[in-house]
C-alpha atoms as a PDB file:
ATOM      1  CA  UNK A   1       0.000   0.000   0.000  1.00  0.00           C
ATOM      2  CA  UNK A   2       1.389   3.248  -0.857  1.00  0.00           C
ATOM      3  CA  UNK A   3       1.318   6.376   1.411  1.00  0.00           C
ATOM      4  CA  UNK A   4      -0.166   9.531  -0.501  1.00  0.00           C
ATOM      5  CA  UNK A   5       0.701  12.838   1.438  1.00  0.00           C
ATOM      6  CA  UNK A   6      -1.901  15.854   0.030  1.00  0.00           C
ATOM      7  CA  UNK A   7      -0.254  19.508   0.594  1.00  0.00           C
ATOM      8  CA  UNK A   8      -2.560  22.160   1.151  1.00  0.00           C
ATOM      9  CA  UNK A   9      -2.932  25.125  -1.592  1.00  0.00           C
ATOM     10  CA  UNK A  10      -1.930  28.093  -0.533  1.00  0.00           C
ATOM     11  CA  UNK A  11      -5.459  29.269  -0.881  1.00  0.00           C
ATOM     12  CA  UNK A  12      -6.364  26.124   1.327  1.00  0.00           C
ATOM     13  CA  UNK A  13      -3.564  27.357   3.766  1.00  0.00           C
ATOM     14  CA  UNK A  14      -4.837  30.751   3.763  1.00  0.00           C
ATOM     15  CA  UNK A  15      -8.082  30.217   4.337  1.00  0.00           C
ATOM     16  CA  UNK A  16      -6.964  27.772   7.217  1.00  0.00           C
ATOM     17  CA  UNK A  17      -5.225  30.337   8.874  1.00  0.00           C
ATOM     18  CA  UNK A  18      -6.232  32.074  12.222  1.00  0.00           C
ATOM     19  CA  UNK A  19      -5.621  35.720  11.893  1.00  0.00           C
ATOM     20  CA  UNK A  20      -4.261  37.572  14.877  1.00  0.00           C
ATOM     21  CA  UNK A  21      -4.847  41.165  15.763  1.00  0.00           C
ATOM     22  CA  UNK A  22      -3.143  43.980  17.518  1.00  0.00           C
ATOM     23  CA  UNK A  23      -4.655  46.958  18.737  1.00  0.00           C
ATOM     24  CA  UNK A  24      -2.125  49.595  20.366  1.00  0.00           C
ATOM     25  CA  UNK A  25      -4.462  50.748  23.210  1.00  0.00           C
ATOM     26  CA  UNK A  26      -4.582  47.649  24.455  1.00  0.00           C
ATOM     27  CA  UNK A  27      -1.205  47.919  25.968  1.00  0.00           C
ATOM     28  CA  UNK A  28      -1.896  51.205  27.366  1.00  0.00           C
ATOM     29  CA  UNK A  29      -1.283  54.156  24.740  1.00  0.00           C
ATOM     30  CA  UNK A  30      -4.341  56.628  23.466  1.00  0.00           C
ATOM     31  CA  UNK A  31      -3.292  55.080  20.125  1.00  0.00           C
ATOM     32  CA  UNK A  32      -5.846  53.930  17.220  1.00  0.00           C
ATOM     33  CA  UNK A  33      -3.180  51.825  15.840  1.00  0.00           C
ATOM     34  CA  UNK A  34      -4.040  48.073  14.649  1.00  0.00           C
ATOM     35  CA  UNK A  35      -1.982  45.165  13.093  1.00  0.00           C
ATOM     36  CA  UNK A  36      -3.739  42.006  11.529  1.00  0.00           C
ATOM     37  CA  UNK A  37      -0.925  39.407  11.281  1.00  0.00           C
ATOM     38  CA  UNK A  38      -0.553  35.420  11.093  1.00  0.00           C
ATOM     39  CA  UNK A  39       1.654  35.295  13.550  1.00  0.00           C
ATOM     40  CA  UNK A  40       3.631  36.496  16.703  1.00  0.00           C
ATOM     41  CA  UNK A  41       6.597  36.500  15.067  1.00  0.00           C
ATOM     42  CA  UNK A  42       5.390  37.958  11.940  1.00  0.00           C
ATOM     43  CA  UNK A  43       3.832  40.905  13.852  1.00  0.00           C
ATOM     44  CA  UNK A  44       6.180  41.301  16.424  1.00  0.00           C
ATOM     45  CA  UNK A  45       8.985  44.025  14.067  1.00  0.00           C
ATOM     46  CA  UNK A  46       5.968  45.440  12.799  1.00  0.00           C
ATOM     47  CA  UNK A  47       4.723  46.411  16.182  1.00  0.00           C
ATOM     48  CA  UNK A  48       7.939  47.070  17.019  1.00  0.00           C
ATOM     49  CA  UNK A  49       8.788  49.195  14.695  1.00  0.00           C
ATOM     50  CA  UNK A  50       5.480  51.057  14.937  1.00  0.00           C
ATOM     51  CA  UNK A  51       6.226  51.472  18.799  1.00  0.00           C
ATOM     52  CA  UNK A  52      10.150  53.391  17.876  1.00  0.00           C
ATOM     53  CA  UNK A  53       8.610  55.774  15.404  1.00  0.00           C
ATOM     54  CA  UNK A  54       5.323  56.556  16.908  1.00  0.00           C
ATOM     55  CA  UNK A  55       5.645  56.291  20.809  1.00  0.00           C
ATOM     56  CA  UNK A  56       9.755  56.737  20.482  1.00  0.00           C
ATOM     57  CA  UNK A  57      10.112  53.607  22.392  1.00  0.00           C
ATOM     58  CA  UNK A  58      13.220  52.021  21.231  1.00  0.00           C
ATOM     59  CA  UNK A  59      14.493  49.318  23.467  1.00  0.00           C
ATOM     60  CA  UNK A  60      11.840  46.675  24.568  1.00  0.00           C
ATOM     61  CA  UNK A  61      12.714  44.407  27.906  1.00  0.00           C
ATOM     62  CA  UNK A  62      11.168  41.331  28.294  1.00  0.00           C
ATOM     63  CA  UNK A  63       8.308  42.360  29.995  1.00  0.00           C
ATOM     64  CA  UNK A  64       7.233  44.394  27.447  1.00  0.00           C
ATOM     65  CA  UNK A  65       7.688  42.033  24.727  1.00  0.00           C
ATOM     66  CA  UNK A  66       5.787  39.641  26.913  1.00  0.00           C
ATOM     67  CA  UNK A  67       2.804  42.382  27.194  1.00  0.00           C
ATOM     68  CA  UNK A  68       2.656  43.128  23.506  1.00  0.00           C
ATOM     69  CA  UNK A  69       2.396  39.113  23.240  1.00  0.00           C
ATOM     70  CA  UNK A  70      -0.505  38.988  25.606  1.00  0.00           C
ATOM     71  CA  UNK A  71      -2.456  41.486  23.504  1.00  0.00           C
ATOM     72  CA  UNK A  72      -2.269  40.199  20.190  1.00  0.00           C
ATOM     73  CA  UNK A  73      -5.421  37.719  19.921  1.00  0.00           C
ATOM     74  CA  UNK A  74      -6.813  35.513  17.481  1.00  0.00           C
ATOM     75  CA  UNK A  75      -9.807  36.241  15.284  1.00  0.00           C
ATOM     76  CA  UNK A  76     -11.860  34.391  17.583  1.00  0.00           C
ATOM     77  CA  UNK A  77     -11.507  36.374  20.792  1.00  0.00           C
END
């Protein structure tokens, strides 16, 4: 019997996808600012970047990184 492996489309993937969002006020700045991403890592520079030229915040601890984490959520939440 022979094994046959089927590999998503990358519509298939897309629409498979959970999208994650990222609103700036929720970590505490009077900011309108949102991100839709596909992942944490994907969004992360993007928020991070956002957060040097628009708040001037430039070096993120852990903590930080660790809030920003706990605010992006999933389409479902």
């Amino acid at each position: 019997m022979e094994l046959l492996f089927l590999h998503p489309t990358d519509e298939e993937t897309t629409m498979n996808a959970v999208t994650r969002h990222f609103h700036c006020k929720d970590v505490g700045y009077d900011c309108d600012w949102q991100l839709e991403g596909q992942s944490e890592d994907e969004m992360l520079p993007v928020i991070e970047k956002h957060a040097a030229e628009v708040h001037n915040l430039t070096h993120f601890k852990s903590e930080a990184v660790e809030h920003v984490k706990e605010a992006i959520r999933k389409n479902d939440q």
